[in-house]
Protein backbone atom coordinates (compact mmCIF):
# COMPACT_ATOMS: atom_id res chain seq x y z
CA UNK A 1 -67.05 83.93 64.54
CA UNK A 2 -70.59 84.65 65.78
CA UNK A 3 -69.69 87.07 67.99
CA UNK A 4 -67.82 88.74 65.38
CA UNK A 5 -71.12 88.81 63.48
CA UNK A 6 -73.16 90.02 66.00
CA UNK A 7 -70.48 93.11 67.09
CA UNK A 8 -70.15 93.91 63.35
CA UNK A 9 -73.67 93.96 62.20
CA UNK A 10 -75.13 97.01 63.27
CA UNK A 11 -71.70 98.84 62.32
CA UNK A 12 -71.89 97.05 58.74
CA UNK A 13 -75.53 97.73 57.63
CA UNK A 14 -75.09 101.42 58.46
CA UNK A 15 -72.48 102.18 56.80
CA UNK A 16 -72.52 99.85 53.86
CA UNK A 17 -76.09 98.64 53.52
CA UNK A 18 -77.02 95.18 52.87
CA UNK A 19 -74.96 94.58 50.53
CA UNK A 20 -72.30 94.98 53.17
CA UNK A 21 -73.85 92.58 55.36
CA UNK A 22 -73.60 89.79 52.44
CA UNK A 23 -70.10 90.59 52.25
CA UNK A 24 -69.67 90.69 56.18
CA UNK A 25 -71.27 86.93 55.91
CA UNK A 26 -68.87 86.04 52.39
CA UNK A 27 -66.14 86.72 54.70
CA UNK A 28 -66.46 85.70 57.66
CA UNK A 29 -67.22 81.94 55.28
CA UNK A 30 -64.49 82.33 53.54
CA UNK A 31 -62.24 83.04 57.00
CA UNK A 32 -63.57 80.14 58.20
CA UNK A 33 -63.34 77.75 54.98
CA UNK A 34 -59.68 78.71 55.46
CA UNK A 35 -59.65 77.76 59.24
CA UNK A 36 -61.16 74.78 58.65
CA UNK A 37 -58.37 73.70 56.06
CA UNK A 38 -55.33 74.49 57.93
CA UNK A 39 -56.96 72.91 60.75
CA UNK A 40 -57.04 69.49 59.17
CA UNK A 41 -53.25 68.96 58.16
CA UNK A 42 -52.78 69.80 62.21
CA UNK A 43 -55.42 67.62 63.09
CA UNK A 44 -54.79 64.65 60.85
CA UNK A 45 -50.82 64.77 61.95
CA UNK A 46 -51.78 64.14 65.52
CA UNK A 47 -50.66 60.67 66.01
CA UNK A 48 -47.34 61.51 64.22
CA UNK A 49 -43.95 61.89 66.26
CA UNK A 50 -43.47 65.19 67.95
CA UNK A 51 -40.74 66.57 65.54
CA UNK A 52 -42.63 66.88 62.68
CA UNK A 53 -45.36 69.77 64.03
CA UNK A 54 -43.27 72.23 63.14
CA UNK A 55 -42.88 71.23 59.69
CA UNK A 56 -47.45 70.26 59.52
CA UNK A 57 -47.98 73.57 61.69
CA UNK A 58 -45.84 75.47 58.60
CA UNK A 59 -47.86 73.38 56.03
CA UNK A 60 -51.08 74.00 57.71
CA UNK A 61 -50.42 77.85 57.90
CA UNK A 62 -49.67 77.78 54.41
CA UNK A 63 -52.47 76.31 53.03
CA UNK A 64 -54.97 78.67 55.01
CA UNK A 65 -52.91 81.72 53.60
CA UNK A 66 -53.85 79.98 49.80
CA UNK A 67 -57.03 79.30 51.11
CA UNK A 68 -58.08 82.56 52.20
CA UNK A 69 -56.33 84.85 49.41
CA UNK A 70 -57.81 82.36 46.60
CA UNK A 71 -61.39 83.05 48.39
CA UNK A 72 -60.57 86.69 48.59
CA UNK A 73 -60.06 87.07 44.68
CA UNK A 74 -62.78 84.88 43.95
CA UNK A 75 -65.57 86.73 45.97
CA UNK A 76 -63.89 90.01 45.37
CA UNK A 77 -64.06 89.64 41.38
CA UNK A 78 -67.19 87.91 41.31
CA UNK A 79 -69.45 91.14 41.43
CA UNK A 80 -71.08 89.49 44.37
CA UNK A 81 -70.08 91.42 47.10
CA UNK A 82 -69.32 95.29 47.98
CA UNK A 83 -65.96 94.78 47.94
CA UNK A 84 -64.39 97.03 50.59
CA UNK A 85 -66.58 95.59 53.30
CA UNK A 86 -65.68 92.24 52.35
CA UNK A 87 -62.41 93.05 51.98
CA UNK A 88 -62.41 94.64 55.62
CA UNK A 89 -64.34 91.92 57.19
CA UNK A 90 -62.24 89.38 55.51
CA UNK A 91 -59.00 91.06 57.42
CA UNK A 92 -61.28 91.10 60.62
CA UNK A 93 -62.07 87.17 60.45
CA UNK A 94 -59.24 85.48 58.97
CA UNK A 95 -57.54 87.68 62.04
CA UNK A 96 -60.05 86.23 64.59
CA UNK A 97 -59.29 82.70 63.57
CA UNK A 98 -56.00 83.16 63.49
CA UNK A 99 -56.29 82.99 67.44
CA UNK A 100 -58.22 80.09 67.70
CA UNK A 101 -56.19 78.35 65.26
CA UNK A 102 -53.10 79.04 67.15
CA UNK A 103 -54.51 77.52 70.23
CA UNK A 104 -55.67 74.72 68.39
CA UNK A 105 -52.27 73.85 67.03
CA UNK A 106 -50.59 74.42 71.02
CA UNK A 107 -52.87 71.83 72.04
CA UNK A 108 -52.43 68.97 69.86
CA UNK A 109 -48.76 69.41 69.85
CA UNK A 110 -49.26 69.34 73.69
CA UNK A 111 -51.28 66.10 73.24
CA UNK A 112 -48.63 64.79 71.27
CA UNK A 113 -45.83 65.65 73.66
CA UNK A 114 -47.71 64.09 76.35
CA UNK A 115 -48.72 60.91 74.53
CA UNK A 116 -45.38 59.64 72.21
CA UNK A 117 -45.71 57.09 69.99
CA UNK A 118 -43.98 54.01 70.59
CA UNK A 119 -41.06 52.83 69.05
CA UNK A 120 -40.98 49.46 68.21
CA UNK A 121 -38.00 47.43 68.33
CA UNK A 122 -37.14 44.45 66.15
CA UNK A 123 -37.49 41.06 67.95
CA UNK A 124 -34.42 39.25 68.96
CA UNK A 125 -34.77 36.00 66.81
CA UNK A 126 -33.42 33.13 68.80
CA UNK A 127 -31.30 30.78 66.39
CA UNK A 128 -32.13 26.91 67.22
């Protein structure tokens, strides 16, 4: 995400201004406000059996879709921003994450392959 920031600035205030670089910051936020929530359905399902990622990874995908497109709207009819940069930098972030966040989700379904949760059985009872 920094480096993102630091490759794009330059770029950004020459050929939109500073306006452009508050829209670069808006969203590159609002990418990662998104990340952040389809990160936690992943992260919170850790401990759960192995055949329901799919299922949480689907979820989690969703929600950062809703997250990022309700963001999108918002900044992009609140006035705030130049729109075309944000709406450029938004597609440039969201994209970014969208690696990390895939790696994120390989390696806690790794961890979760690796370490199953146990099954417990019912105890015999013994009849006296």
């Amino acid at each position: 995400m920094v480096a993102l920031a630091v490759l794009g600035f330059l770029p950004t205030r020459n050929l939109a201004g500073d306006p452009g670089l508050v829209a670069m910051a808006a969203a590159l936020l609002a990418g990662l406000a998104a990340s952040i929530a389809g990160t936690l359905p992943i992260w919170w399902s850790r401990h759960q059996h192995p055949s329901r990622s799919i299922p949480n990874q689907l979820g989690a995908m969703a929600l950062r879709l809703l997250v990022v497109v309700l963001l999108g709207i918002a900044f992009a009819l609140s006035g705030l921003v130049h729109v075309p940069t944000f709406l450029i930098w938004l597609a440039i972030g969201h994209s970014g994450l969208l690696i990390a966040d895939t790696v994120f989700a390989h390696s806690i379904t790794a961890y979760a392959m690796q370490h199953p949760i146990p099954t417990s059985t019912p105890s015999a009872r013994s009849e006296s």
